[in-house]
Each structure stands twice: as C-alpha cells, then as structure tokens.
N, C-alpha and C. Protein backbone atom coordinates (compact mmCIF):
# COMPACT_ATOMS: atom_id res chain seq x y z
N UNK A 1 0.85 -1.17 0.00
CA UNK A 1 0.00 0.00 0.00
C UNK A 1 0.89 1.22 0.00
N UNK A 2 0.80 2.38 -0.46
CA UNK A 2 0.89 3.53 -0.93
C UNK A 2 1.35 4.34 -0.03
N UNK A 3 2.22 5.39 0.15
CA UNK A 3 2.26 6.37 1.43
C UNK A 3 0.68 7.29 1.21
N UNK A 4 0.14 7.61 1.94
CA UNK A 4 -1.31 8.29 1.40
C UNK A 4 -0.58 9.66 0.99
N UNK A 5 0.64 10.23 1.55
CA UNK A 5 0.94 11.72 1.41
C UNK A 5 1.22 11.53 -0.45
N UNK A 6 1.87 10.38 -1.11
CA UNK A 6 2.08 10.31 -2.38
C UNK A 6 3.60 11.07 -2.37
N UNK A 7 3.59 11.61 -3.41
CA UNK A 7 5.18 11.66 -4.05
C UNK A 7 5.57 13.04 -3.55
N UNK A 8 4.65 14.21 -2.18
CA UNK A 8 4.98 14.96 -1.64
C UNK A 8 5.46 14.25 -0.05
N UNK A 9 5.56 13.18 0.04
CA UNK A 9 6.11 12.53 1.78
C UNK A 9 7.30 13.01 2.05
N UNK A 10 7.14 14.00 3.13
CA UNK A 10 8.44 14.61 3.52
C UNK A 10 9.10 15.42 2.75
N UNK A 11 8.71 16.02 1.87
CA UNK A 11 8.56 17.65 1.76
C UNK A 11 7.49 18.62 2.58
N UNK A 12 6.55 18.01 3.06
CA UNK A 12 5.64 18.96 3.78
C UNK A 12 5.36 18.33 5.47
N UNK A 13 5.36 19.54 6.41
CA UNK A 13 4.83 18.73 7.65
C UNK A 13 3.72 18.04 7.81
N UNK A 14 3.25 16.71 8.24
CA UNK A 14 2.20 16.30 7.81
C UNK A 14 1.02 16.87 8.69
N UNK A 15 1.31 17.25 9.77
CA UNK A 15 0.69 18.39 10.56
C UNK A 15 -0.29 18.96 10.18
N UNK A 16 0.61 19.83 9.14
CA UNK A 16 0.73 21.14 8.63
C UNK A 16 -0.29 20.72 7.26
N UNK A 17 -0.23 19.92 6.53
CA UNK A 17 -1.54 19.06 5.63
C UNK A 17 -2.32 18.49 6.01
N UNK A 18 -2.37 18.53 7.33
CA UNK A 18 -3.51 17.43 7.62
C UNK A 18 -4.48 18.93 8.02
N UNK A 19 -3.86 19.77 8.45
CA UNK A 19 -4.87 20.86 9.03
C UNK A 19 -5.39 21.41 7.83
N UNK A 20 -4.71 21.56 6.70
CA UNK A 20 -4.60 22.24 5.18
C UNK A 20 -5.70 21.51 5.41
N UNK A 21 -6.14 19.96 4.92
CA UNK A 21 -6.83 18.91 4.24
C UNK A 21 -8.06 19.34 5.02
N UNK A 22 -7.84 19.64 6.47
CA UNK A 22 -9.39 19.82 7.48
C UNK A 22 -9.86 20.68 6.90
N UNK A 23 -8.90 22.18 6.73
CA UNK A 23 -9.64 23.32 6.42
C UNK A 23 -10.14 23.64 5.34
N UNK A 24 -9.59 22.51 4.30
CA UNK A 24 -10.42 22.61 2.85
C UNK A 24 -11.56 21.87 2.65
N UNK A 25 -11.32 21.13 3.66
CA UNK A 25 -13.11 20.63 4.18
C UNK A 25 -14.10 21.22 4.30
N UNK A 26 -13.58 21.94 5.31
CA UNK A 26 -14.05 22.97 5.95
C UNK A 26 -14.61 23.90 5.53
N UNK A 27 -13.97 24.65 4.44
CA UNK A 27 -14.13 25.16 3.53
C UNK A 27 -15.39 25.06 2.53
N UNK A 28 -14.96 23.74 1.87
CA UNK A 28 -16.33 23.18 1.05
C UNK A 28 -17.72 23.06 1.69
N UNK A 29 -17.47 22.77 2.67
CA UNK A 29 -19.06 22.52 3.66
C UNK A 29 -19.66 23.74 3.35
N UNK A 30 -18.45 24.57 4.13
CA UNK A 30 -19.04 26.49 4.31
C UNK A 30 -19.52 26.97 3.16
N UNK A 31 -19.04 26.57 2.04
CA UNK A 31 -19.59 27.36 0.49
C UNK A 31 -20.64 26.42 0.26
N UNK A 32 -20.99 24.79 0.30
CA UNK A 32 -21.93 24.55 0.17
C UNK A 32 -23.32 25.08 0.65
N UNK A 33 -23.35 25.77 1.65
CA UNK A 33 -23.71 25.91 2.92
C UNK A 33 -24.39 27.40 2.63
N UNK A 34 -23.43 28.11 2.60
CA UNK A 34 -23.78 29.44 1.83
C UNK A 34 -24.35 29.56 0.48
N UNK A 35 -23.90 28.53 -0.48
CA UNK A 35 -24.56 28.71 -2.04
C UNK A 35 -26.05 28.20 -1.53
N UNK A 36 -26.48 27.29 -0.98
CA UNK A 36 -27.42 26.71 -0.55
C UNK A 36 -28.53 27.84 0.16
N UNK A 37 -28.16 28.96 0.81
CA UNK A 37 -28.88 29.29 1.18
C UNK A 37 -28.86 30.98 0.20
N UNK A 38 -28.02 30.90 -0.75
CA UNK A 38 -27.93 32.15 -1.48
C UNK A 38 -29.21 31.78 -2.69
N UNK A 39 -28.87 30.41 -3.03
CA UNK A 39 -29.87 30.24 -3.78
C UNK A 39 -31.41 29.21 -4.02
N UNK A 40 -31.13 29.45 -2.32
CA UNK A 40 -32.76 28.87 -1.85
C UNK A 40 -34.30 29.19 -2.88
N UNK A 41 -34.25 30.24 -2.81
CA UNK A 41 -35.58 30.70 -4.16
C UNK A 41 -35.32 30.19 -5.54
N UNK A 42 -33.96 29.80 -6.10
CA UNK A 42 -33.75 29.48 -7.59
C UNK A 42 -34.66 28.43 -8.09
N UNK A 43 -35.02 28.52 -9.17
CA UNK A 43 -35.62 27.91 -9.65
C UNK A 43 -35.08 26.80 -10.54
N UNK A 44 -33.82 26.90 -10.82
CA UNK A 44 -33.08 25.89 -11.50
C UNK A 44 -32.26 25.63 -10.78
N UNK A 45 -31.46 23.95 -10.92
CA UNK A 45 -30.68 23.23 -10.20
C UNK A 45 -29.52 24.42 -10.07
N UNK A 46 -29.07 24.19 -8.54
CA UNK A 46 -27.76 25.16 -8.80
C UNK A 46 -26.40 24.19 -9.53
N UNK A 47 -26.28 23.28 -9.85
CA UNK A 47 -25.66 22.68 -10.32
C UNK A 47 -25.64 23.36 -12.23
N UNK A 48 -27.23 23.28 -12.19
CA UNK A 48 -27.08 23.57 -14.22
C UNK A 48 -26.82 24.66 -13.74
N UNK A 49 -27.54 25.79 -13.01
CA UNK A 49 -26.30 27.21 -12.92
C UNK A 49 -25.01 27.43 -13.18
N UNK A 50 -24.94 26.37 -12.49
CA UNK A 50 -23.12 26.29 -13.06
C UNK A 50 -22.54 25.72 -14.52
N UNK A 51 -23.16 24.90 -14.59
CA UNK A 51 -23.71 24.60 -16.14
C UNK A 51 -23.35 25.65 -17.10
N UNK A 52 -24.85 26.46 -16.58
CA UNK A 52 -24.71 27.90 -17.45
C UNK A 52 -23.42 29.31 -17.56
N UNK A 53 -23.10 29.20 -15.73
CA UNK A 53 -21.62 29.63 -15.97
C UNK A 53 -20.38 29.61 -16.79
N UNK A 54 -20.32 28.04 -16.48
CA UNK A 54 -18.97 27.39 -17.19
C UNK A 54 -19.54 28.12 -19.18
N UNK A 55 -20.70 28.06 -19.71
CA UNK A 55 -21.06 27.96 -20.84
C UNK A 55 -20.80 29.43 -20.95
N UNK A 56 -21.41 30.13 -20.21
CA UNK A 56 -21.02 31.62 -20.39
C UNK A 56 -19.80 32.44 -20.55
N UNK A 57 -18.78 31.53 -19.56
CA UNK A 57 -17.18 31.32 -19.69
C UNK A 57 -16.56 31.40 -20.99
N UNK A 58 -16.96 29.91 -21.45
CA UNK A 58 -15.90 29.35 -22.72
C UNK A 58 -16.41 30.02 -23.45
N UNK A 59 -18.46 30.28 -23.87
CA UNK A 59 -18.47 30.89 -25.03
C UNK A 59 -19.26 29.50 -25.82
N UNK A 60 -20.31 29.70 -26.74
CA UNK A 60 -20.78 28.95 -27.44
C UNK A 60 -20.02 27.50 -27.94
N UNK A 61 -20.84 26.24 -27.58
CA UNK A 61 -20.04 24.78 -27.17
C UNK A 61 -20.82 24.15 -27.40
N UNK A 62 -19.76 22.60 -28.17
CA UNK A 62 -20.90 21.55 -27.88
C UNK A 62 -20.83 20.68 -26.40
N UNK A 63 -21.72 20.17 -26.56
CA UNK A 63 -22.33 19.41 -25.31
C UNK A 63 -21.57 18.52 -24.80
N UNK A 64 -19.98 17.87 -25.44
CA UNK A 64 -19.38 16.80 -24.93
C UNK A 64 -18.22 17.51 -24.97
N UNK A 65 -18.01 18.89 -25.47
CA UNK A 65 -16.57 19.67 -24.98
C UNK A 65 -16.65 20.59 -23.56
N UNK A 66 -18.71 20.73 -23.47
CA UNK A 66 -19.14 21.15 -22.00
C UNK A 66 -18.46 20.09 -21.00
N UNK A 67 -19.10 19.18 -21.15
CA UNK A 67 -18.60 17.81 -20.56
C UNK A 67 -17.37 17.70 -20.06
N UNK A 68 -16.33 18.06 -21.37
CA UNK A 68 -14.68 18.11 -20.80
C UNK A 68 -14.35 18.93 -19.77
N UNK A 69 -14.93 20.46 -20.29
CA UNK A 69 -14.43 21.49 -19.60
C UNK A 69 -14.81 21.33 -18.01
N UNK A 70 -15.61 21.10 -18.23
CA UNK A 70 -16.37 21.14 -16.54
C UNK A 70 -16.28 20.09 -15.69
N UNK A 71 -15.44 19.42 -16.40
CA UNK A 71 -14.73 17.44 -15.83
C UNK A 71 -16.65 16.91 -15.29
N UNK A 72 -17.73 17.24 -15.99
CA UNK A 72 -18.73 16.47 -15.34
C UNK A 72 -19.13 15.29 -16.37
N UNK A 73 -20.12 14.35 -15.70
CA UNK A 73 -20.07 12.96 -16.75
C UNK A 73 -20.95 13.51 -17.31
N UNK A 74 -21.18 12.98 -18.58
CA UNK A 74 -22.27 13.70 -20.01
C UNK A 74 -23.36 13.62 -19.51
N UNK A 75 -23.59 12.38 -18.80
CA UNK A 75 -25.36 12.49 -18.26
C UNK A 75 -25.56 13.47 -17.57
N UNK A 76 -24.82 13.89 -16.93
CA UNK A 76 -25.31 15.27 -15.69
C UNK A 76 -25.19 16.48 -17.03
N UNK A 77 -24.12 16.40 -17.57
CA UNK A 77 -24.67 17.97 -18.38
C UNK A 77 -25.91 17.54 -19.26
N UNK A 78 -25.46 16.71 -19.56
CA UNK A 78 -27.32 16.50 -20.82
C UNK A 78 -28.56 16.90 -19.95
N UNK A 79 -28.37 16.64 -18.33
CA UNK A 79 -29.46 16.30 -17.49
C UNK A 79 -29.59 18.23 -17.23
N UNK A 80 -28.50 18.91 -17.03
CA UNK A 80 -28.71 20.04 -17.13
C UNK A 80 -29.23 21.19 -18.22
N UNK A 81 -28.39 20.55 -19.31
CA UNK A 81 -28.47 21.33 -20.84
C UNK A 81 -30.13 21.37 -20.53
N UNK A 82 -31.03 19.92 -20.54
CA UNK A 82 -32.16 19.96 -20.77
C UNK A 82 -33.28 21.22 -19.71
N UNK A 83 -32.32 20.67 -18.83
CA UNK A 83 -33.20 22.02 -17.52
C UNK A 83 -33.14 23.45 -18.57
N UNK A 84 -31.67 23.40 -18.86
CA UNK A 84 -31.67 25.01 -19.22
C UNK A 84 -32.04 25.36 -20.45
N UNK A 85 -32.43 24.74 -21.45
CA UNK A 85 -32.84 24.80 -22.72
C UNK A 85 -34.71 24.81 -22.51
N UNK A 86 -35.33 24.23 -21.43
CA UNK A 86 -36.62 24.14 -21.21
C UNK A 86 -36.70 25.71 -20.64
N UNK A 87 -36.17 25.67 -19.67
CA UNK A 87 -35.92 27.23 -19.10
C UNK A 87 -36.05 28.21 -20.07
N UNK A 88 -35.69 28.33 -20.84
CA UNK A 88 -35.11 29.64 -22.04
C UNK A 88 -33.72 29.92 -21.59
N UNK A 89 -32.84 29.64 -20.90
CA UNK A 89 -31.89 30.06 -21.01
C UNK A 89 -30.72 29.56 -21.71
N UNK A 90 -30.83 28.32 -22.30
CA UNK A 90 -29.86 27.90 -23.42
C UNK A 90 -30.64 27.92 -24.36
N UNK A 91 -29.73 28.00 -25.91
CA UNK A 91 -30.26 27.77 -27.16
C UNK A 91 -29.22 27.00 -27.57
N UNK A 92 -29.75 25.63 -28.61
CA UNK A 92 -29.06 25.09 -29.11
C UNK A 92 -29.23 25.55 -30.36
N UNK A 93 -27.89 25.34 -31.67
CA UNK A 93 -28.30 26.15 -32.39
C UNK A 93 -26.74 25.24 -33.27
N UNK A 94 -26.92 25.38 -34.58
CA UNK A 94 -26.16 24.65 -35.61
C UNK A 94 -24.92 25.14 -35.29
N UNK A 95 -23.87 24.18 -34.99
CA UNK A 95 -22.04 24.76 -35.32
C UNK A 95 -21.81 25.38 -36.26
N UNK A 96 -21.29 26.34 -36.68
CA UNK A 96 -21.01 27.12 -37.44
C UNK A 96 -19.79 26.02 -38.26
N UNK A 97 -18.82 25.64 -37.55
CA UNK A 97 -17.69 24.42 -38.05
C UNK A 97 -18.20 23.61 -38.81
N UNK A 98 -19.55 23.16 -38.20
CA UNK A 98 -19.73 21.49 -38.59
C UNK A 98 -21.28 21.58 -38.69
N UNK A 99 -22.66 21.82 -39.69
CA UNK A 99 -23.52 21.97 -39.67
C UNK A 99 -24.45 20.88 -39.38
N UNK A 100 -23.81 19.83 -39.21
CA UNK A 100 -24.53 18.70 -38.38
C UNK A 100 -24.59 19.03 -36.90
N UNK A 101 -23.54 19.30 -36.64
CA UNK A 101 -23.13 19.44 -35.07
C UNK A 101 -24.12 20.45 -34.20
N UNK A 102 -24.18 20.24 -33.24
CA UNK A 102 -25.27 21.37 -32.50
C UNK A 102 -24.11 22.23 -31.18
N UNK A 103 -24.70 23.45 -31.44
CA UNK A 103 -24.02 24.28 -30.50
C UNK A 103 -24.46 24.65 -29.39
N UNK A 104 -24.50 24.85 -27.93
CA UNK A 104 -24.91 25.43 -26.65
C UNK A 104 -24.61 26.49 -26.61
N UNK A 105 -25.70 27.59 -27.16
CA UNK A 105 -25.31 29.11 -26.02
C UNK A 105 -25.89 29.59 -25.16
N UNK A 106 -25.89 30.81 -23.91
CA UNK A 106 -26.99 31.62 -23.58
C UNK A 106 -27.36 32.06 -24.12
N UNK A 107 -28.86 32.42 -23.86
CA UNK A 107 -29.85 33.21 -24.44
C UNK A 107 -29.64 34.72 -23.42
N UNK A 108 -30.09 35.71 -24.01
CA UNK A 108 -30.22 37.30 -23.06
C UNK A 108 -30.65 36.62 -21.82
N UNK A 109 -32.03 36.11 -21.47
CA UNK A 109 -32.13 35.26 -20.16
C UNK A 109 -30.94 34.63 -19.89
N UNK A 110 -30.62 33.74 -20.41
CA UNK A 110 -29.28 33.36 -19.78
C UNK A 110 -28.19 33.75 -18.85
N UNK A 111 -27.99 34.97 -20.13
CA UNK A 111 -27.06 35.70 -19.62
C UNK A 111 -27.14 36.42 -18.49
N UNK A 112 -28.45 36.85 -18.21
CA UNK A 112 -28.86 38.21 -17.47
C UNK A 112 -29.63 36.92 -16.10
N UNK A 113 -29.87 35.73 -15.98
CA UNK A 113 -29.78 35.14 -15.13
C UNK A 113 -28.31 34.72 -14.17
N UNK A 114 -27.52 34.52 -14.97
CA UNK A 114 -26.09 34.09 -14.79
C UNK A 114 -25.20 35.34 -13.96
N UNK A 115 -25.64 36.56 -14.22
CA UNK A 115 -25.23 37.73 -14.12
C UNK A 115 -25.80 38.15 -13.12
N UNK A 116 -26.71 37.67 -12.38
CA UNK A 116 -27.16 37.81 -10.98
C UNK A 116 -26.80 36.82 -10.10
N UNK A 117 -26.81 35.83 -10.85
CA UNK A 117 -25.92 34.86 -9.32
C UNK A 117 -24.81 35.24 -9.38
N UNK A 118 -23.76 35.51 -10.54
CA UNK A 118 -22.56 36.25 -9.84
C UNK A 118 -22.74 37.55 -8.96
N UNK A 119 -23.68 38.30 -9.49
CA UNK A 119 -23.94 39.20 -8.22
C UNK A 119 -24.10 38.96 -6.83
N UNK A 120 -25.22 37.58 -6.57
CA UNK A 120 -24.78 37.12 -5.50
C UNK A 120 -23.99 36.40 -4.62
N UNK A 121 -23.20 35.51 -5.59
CA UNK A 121 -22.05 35.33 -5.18
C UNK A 121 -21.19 36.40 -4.61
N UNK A 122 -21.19 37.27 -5.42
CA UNK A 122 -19.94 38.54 -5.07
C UNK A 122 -20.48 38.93 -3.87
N UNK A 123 -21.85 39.48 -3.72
CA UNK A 123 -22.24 40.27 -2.18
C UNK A 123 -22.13 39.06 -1.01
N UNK A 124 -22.09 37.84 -1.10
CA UNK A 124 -21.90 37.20 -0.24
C UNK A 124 -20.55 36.97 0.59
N UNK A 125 -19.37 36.77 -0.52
CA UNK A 125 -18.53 37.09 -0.15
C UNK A 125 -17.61 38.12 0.47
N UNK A 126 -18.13 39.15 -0.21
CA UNK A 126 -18.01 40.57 0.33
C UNK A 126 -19.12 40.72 1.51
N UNK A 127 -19.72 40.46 1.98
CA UNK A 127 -20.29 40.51 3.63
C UNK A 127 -19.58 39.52 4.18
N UNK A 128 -18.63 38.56 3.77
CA UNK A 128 -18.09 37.38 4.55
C UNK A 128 -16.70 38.17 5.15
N UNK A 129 -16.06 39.06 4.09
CA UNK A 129 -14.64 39.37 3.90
C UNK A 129 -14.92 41.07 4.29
N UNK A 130 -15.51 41.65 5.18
CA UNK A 130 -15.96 43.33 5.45
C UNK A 130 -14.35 43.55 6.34
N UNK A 131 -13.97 42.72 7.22
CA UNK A 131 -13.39 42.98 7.71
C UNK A 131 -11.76 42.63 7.25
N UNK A 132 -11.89 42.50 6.12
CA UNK A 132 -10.55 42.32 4.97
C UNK A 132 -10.10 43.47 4.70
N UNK A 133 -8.87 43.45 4.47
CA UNK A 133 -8.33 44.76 3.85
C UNK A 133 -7.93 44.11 2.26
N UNK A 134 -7.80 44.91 1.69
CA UNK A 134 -7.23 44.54 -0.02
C UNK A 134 -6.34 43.66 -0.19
N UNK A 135 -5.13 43.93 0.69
CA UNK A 135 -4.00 42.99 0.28
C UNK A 135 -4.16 41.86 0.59
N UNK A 136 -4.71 41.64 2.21
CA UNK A 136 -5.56 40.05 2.05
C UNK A 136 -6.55 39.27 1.21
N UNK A 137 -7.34 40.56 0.87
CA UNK A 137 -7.97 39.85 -0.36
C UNK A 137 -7.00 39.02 -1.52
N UNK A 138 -6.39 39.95 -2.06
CA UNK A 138 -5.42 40.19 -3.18
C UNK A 138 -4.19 38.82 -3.04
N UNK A 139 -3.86 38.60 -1.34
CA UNK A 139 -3.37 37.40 -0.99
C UNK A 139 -3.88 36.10 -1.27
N UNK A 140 -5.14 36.19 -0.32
CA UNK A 140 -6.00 34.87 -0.90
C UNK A 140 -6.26 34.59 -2.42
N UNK A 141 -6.57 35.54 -2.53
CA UNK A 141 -7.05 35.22 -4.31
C UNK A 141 -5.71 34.98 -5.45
N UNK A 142 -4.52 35.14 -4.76
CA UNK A 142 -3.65 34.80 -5.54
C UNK A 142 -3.16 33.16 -5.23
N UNK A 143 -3.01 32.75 -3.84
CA UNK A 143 -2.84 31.69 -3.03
C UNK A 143 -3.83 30.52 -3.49
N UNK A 144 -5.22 30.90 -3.43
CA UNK A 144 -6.46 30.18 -4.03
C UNK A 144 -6.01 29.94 -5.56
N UNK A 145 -6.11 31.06 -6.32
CA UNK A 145 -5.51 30.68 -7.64
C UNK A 145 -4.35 29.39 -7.55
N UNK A 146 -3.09 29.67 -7.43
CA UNK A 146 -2.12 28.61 -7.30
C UNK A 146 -2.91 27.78 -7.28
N UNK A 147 -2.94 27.31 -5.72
CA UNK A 147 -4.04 25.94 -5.55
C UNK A 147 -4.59 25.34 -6.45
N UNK A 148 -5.18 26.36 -7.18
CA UNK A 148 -6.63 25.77 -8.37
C UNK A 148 -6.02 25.03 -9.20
N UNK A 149 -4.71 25.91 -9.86
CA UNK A 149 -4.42 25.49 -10.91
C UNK A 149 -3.17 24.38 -10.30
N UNK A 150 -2.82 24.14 -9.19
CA UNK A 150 -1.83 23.08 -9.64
C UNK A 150 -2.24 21.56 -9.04
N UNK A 151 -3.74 22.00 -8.02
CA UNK A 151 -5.02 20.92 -8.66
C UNK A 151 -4.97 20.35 -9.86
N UNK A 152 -5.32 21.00 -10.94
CA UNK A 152 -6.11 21.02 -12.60
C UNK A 152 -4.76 20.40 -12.97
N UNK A 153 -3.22 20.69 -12.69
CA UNK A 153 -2.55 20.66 -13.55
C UNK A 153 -1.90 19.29 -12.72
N UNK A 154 -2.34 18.60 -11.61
CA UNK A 154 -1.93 17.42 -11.06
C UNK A 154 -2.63 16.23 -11.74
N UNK A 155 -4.53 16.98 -11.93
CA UNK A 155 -5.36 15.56 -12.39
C UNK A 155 -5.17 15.49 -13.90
N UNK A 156 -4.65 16.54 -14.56
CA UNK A 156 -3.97 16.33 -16.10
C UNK A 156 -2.86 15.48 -16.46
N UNK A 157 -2.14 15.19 -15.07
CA UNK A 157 -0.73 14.68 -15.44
C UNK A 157 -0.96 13.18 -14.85
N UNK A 158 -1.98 13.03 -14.04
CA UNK A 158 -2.61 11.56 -13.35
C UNK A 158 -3.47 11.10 -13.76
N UNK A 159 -4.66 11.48 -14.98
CA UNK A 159 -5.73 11.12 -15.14
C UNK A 159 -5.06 10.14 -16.44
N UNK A 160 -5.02 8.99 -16.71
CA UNK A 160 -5.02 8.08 -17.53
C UNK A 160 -5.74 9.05 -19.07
C-alpha cells in the first residue's frame, strides 16, 4: 500500500496538511452551505447554474466539450443542458464548423440570469470578507488561484 501523502512525503509537515486537508473541508461545507442558502428561491438546479456559468465562460459549445471542460459525466450535463434549454436560457443552435453538429449558447435570459448569481455570489462574499483589507484579499485570491491550478494541472498529469 501507498504512502497516502504520495510523491509529496516529507517535503511537507504532515501536521501542517492534515490541518490544510481539514480546512479545505471545511471550507467546502461552508460554500456549500452558503450557495445553498444564497440560492434557496432558484428555480433551477444550482448545479445547471453552473452549467450555465462554465457555458457563459468558454463561449458557445458543444455538449461533450461542456462535458470536458467542466470534468462532469455527459449524463449530468445533458441532465442540465435539458433544464436550461426548457428554461429559455440555453439555445441550441447549428455549429457554425460542422452543420450537423449542434451548438450550446446563452440566451439574453441566460445571460442576465447568470449575471445575478454572480452578483450574489460577489455580495456574499463581500459581507463574509468586510473585515478584509485589499492585500488580504489580493493574498488569498492569488494563493487560491495557485491551488486551483496546480489541482487542474496534477489531475492532467494523473488522469489516464
């Protein structure tokens, strides 16, 4: 069996990761926790919200490069696409590349739905962080970044 620390054992205190590992727990609960109650009234899964995010992101897509981007399995985006296309807020609509192919965009609803949960996202956080000054912001959000990306850039180099 495996060291669980993997190919960082003894470069880091394990201490010192194990508290990391709690507090990113910790972490996730708390944002579950908060999105949950930010978007108690929504009417669509907050999951296809995100859906619609990620889509609003990349920019007009098909449905199995959604899939990639957002590392989710096809059934959950199909299971979303469909929420949000019943909704009005996606349109599927011919690839311009490939006129067989079908494309995912927002619709103005879309957009102007999508554009309020980042609003509430943002005021949430900003009533979480009042007692922040900039450079801590500016800290975390650079620190968080790292993180993200050398996440993304660990399950790229491990994912078969």
């Amino acid at each position: 069996m495996g060291d669980p620390a993997g190919p960082f054992a003894g470069h880091h205190d394990d201490e010192s990761l194990s508290t990391l590992v709690w507090q990113l727990i910790r972490h996730y609960r708390l944002v579950h926790q908060a999105k949950q109650r930010a978007f108690a009234n929504e009417t669509i899964d907050v999951g296809a919200l995100g859906m619609l995010g990620q889509l609003t992101e990349c920019g007009p897509s098909r449905q199995a490069t959604l899939a990639d981007v957002s590392k989710l399995d096809p059934s959950t985006v199909s299971r979303h696409v469909s929420q949000l296309v019943k909704a009005g807020l996606v349109e599927r609509r011919p690839d311009p590349e490939d006129g067989r192919a079908v494309q995912l965009a927002p619709t103005d609803a879309g957009l102007e739905r999508i554009a309020a949960a980042k609003h509430r996202r943002v005021a949430l956080v900003a009533d979480a962080l009042t007692d922040w000054d900039e450079d801590d912001i500016a800290q975390l959000t650079r620190l968080v970044t790292r993180l993200n990306d050398d996440i993304e850039t660990f399950h790229r180099t491990e994912t078969p």
